[in-house]
PDB file of N, CA and C in Angstrom:
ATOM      1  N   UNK A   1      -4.708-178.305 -24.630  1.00  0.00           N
ATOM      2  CA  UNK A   1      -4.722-176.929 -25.073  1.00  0.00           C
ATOM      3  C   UNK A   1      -3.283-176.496 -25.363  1.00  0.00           C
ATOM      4  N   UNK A   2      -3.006-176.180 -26.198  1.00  0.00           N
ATOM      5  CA  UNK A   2      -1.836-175.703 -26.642  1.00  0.00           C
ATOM      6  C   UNK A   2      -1.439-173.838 -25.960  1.00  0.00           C
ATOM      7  N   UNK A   3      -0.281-173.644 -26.053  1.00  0.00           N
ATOM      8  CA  UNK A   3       0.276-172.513 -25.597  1.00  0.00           C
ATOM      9  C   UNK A   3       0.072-171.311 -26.270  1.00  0.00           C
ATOM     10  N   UNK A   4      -0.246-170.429 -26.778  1.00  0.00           N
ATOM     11  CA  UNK A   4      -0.374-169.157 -27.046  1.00  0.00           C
ATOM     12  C   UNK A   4       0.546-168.066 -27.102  1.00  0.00           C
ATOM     13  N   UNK A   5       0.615-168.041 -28.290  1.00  0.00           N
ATOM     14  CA  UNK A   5       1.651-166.806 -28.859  1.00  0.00           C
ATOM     15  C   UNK A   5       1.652-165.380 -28.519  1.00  0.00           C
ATOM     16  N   UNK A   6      -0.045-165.062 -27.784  1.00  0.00           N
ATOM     17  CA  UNK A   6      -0.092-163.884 -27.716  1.00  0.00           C
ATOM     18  C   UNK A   6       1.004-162.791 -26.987  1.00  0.00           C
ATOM     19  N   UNK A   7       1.241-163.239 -26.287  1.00  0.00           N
ATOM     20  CA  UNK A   7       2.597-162.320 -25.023  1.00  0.00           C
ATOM     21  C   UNK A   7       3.548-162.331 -25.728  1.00  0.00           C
ATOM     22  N   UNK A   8       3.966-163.160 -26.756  1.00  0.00           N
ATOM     23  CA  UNK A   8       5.318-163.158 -27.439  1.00  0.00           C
ATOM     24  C   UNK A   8       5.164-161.781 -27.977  1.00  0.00           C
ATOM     25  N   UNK A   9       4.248-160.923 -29.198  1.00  0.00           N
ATOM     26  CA  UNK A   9       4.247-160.214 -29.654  1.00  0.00           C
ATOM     27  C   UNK A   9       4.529-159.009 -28.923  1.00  0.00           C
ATOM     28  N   UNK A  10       5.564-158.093 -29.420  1.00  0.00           N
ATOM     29  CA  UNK A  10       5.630-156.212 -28.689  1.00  0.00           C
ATOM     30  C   UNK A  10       4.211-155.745 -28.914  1.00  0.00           C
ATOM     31  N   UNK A  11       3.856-155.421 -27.952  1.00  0.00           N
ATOM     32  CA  UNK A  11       2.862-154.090 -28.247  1.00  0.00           C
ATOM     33  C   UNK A  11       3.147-152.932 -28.739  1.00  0.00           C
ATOM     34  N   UNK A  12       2.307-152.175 -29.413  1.00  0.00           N
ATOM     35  CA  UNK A  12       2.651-151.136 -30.024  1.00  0.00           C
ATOM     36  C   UNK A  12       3.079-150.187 -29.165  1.00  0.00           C
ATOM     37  N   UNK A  13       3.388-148.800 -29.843  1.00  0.00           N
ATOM     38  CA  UNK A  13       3.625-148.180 -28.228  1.00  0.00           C
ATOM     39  C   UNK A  13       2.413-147.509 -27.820  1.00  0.00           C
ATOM     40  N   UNK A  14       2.784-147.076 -26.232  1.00  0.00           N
ATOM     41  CA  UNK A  14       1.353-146.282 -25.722  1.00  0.00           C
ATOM     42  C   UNK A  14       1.016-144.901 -26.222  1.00  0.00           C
ATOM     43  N   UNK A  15      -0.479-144.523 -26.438  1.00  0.00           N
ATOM     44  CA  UNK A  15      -0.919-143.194 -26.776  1.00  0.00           C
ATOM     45  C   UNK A  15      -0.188-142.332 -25.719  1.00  0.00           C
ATOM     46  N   UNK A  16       0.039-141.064 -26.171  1.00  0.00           N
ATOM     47  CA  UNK A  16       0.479-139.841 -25.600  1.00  0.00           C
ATOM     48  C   UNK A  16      -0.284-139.031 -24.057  1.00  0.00           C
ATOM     49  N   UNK A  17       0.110-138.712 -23.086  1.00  0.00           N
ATOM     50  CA  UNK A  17      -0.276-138.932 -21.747  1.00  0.00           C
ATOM     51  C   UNK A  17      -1.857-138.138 -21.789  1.00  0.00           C
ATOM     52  N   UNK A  18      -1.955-137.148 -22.712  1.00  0.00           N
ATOM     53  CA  UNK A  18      -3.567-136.670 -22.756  1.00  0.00           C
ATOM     54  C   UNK A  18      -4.241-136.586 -23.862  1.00  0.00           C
ATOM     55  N   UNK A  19      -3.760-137.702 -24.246  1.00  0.00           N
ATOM     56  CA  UNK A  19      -4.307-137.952 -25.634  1.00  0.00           C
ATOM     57  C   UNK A  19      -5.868-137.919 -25.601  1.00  0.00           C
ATOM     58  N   UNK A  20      -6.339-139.337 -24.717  1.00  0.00           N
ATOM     59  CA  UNK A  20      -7.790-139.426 -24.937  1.00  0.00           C
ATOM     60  C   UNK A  20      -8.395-138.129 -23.715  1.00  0.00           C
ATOM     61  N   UNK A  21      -7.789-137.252 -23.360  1.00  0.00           N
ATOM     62  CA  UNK A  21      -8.284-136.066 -22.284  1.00  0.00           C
ATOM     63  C   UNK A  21      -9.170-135.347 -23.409  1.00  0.00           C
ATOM     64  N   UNK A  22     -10.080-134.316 -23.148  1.00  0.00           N
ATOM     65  CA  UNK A  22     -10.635-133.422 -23.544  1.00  0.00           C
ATOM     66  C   UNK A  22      -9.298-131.575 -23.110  1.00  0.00           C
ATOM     67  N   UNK A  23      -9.383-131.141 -24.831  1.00  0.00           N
ATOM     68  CA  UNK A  23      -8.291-129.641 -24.661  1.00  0.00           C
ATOM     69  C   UNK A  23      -8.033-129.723 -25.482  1.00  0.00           C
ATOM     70  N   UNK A  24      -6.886-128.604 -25.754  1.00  0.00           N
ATOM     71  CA  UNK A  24      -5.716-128.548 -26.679  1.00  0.00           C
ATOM     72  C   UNK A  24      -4.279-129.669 -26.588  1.00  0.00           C
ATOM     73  N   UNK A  25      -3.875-129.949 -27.875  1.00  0.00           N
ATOM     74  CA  UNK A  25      -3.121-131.040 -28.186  1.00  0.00           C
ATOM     75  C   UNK A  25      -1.836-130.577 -26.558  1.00  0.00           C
ATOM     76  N   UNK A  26      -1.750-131.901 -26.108  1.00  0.00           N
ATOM     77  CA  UNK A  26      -0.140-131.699 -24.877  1.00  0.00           C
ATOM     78  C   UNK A  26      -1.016-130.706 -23.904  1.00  0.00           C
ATOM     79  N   UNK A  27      -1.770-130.662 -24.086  1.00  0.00           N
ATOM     80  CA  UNK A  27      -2.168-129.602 -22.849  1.00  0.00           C
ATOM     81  C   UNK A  27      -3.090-130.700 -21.023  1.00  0.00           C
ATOM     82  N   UNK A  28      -2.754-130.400 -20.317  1.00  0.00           N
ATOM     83  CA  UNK A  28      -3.114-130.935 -18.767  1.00  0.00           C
ATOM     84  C   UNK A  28      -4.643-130.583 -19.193  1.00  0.00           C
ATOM     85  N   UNK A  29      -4.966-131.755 -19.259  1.00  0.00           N
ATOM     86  CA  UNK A  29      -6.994-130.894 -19.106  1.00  0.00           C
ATOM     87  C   UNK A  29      -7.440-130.957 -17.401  1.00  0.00           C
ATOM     88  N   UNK A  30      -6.800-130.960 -16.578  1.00  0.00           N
ATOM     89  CA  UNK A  30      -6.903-130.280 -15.395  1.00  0.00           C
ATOM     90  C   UNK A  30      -7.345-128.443 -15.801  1.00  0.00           C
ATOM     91  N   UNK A  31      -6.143-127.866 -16.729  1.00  0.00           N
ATOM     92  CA  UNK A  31      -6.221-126.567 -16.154  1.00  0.00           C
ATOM     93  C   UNK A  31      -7.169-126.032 -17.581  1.00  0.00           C
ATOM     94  N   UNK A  32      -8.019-126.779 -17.849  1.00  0.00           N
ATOM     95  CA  UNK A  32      -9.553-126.800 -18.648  1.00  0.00           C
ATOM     96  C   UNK A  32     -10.391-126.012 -17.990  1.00  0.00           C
ATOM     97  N   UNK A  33     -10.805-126.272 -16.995  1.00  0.00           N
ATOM     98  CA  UNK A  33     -12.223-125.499 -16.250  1.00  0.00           C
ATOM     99  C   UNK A  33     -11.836-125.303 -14.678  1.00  0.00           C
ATOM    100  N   UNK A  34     -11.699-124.025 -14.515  1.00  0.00           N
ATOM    101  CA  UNK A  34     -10.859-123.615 -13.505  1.00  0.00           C
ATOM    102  C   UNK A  34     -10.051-124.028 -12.481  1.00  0.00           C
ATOM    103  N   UNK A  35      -8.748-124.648 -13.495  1.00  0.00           N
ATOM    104  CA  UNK A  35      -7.672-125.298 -12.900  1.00  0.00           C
ATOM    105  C   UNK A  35      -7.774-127.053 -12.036  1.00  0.00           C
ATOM    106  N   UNK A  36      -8.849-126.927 -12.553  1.00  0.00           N
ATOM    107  CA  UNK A  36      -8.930-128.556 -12.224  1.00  0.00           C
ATOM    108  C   UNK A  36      -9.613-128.651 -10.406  1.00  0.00           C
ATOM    109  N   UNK A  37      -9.831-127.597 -10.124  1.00  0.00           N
ATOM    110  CA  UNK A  37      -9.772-127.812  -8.455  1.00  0.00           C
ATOM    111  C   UNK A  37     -11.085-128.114  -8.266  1.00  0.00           C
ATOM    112  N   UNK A  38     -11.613-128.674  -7.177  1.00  0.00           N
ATOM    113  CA  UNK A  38     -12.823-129.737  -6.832  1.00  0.00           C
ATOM    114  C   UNK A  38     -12.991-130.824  -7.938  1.00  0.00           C
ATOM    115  N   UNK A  39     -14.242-131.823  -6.858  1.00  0.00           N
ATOM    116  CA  UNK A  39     -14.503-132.291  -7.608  1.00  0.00           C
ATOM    117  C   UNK A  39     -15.666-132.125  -8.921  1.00  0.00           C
ATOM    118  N   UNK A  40     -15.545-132.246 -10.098  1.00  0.00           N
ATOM    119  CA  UNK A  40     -15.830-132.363 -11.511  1.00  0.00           C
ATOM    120  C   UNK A  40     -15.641-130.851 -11.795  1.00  0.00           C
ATOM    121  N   UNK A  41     -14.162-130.429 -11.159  1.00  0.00           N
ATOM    122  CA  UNK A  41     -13.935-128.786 -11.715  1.00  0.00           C
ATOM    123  C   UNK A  41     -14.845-127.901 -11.802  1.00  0.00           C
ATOM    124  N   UNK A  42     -15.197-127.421 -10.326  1.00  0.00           N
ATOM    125  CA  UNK A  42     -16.131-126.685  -9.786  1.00  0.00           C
ATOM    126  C   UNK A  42     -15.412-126.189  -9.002  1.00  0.00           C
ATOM    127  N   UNK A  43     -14.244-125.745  -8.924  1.00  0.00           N
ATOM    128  CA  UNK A  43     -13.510-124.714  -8.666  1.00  0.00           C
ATOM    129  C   UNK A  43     -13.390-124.829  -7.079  1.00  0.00           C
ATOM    130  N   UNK A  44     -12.421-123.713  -7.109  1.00  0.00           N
ATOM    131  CA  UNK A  44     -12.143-123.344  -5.382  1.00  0.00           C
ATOM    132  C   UNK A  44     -13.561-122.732  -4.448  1.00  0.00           C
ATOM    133  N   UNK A  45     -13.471-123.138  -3.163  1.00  0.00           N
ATOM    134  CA  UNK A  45     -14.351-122.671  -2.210  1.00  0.00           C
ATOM    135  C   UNK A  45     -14.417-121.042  -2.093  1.00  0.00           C
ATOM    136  N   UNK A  46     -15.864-120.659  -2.889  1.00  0.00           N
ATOM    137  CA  UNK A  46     -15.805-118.854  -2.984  1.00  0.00           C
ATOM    138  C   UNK A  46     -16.007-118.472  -4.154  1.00  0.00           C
ATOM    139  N   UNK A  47     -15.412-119.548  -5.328  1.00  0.00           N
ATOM    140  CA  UNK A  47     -15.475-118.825  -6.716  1.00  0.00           C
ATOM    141  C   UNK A  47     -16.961-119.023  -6.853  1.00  0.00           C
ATOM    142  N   UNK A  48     -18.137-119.144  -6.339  1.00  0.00           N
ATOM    143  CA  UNK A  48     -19.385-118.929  -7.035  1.00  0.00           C
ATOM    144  C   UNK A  48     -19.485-117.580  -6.257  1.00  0.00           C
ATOM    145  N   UNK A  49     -19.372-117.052  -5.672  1.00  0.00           N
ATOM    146  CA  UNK A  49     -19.747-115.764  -5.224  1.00  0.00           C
ATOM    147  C   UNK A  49     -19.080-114.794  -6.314  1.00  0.00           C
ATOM    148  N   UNK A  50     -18.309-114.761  -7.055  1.00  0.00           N
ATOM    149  CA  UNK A  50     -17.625-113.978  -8.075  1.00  0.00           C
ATOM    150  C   UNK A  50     -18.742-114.019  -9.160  1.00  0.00           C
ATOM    151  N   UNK A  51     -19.460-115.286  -9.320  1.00  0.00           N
ATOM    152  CA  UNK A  51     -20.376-115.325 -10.715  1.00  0.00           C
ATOM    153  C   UNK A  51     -21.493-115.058 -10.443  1.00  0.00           C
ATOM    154  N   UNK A  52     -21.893-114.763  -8.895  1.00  0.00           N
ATOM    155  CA  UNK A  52     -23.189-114.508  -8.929  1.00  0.00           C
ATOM    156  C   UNK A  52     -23.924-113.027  -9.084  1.00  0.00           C
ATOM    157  N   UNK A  53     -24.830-112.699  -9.536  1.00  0.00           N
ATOM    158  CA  UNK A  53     -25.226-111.358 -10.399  1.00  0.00           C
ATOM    159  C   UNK A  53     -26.715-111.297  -9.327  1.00  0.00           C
ATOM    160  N   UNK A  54     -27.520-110.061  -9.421  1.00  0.00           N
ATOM    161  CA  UNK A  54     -28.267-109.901  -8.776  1.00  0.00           C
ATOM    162  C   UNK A  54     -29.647-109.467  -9.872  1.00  0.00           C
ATOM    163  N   UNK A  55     -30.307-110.812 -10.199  1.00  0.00           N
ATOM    164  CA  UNK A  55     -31.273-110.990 -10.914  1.00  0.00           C
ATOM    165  C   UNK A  55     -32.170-110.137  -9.878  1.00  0.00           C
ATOM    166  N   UNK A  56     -32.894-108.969 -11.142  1.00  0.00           N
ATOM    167  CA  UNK A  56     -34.081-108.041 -11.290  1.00  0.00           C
ATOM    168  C   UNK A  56     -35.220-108.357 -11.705  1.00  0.00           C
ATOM    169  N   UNK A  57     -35.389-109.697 -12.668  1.00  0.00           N
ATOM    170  CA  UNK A  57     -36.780-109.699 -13.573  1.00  0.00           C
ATOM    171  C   UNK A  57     -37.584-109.958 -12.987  1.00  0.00           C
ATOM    172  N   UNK A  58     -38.757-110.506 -13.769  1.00  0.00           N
ATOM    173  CA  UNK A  58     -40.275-110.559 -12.790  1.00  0.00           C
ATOM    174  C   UNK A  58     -40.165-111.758 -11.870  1.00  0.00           C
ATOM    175  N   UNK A  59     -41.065-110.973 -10.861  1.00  0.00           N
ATOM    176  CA  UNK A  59     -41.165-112.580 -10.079  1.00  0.00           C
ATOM    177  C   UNK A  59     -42.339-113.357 -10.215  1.00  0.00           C
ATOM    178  N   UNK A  60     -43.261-113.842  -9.774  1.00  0.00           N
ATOM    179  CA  UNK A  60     -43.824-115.203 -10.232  1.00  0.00           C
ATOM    180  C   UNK A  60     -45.173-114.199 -10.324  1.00  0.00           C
ATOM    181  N   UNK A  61     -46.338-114.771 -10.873  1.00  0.00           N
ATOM    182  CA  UNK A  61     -47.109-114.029 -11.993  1.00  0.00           C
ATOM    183  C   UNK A  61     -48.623-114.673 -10.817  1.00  0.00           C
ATOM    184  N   UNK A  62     -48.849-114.164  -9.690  1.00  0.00           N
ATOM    185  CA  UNK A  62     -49.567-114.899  -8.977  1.00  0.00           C
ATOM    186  C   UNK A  62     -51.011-114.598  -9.264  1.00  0.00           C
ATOM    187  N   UNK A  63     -52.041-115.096  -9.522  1.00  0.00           N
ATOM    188  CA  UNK A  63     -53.392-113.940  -9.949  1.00  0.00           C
ATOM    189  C   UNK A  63     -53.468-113.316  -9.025  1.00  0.00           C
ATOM    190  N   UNK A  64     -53.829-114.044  -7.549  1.00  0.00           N
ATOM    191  CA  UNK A  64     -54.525-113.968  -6.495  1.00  0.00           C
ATOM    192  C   UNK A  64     -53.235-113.310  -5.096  1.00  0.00           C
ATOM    193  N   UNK A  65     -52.543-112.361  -6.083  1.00  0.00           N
ATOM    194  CA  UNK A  65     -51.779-111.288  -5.944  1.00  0.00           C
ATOM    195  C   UNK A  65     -52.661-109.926  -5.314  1.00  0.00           C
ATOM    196  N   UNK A  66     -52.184-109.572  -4.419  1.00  0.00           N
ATOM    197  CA  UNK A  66     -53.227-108.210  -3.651  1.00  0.00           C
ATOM    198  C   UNK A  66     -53.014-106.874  -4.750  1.00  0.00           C
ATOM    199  N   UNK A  67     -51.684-106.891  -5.154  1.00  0.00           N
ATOM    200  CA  UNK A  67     -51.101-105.538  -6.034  1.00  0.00           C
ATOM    201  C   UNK A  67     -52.041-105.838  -7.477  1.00  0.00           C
ATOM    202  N   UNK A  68     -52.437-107.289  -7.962  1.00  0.00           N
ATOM    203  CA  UNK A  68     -52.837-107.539  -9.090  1.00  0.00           C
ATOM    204  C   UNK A  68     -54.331-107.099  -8.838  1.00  0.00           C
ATOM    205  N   UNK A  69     -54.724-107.300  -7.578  1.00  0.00           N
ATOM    206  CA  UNK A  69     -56.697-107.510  -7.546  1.00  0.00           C
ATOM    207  C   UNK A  69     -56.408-105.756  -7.873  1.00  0.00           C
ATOM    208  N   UNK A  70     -56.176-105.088  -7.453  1.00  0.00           N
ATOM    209  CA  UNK A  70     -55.950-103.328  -7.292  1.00  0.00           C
ATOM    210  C   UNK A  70     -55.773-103.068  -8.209  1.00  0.00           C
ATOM    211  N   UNK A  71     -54.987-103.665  -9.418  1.00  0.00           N
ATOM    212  CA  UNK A  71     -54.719-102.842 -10.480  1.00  0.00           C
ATOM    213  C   UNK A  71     -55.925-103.742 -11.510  1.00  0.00           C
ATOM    214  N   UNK A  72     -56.511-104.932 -11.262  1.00  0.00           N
ATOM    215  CA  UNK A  72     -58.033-105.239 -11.934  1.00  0.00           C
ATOM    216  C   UNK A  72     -59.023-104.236 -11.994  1.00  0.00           C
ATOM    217  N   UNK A  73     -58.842-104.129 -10.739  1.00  0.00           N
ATOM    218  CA  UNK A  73     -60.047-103.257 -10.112  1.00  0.00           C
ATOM    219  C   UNK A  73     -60.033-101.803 -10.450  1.00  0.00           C
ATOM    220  N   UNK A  74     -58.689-101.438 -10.974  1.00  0.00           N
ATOM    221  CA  UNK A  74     -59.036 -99.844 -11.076  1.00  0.00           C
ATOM    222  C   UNK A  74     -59.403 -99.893 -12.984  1.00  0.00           C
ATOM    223  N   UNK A  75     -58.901-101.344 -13.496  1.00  0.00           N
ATOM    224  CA  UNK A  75     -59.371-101.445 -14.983  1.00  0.00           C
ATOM    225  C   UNK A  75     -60.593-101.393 -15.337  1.00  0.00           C
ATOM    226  N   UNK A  76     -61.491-102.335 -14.198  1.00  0.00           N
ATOM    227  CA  UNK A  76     -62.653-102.403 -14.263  1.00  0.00           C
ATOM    228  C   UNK A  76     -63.179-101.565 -14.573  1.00  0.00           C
ATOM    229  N   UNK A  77     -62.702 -99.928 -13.334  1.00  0.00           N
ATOM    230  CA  UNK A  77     -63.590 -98.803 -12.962  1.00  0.00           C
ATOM    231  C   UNK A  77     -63.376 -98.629 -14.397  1.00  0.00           C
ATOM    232  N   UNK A  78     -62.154 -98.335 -14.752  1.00  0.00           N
ATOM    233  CA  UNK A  78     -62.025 -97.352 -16.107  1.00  0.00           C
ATOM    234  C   UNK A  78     -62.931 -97.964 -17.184  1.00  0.00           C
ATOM    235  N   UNK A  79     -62.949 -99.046 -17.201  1.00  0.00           N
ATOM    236  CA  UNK A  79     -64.127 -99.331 -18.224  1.00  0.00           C
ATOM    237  C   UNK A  79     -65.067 -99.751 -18.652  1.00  0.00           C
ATOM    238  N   UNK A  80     -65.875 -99.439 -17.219  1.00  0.00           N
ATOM    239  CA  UNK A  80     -67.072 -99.522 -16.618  1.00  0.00           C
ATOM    240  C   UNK A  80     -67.415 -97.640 -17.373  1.00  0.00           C
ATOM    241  N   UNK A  81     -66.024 -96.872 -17.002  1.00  0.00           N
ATOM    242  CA  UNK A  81     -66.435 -95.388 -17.069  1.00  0.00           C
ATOM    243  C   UNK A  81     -66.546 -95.241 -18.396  1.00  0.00           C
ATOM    244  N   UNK A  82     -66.099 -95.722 -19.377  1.00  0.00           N
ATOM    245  CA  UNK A  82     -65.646 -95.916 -21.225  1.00  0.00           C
ATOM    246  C   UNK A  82     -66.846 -95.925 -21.531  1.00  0.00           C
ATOM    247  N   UNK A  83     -67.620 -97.113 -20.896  1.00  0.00           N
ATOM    248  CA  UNK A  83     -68.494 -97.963 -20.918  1.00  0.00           C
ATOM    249  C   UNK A  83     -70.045 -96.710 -21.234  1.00  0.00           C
ATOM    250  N   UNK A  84     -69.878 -96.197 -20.014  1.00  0.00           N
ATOM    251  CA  UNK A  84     -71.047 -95.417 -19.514  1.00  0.00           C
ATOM    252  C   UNK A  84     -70.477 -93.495 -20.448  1.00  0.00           C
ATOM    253  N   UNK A  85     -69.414 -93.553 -20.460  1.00  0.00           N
ATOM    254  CA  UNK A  85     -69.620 -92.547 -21.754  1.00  0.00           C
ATOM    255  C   UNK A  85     -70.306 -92.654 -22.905  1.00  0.00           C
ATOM    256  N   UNK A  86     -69.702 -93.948 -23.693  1.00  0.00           N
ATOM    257  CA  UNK A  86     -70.577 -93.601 -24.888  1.00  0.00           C
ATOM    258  C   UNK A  86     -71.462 -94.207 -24.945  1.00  0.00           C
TER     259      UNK A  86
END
């Protein structure tokens, strides 16, 4: 087997330190998504209490709901009463 030239050759030079990072050009993509802290930049211990909001909408749609049978039941009457008017 003969010797190999490859090592003789310079390498080109190396890409720029955040080149293949995700950001703006020269920029630390640490301070990308809130400063890089935890792990996969999920921030400092506490910052989810800042984002959390106090959801109002409906809650789960149960039939066999007691508030739901009550408000069936007073539909019924009413048009049972519709019913027997005309």
């Amino acid at each position: 087997m003969t010797r190999t030239k490859k090592w003789t050759v310079h390498e080109k030079a190396s890409t720029p330190k955040y080149f293949t990072h995700n950001g703006h050009f020269n920029t630390d993509p640490n301070k990308i998504s809130k400063n890089g802290n935890g792990k996969f930049n999920w921030g400092r211990p506490g910052d989810e209490f800042m984002d959390e909001e106090e959801y109002t909408g409906a809650g789960r749609r149960n039939l066999n709901h007691a508030l739901n049978e009550l408000n069936f039941a007073e539909k019924l009457e009413d048009c049972n009463s519709k019913l027997d008017l005309a």
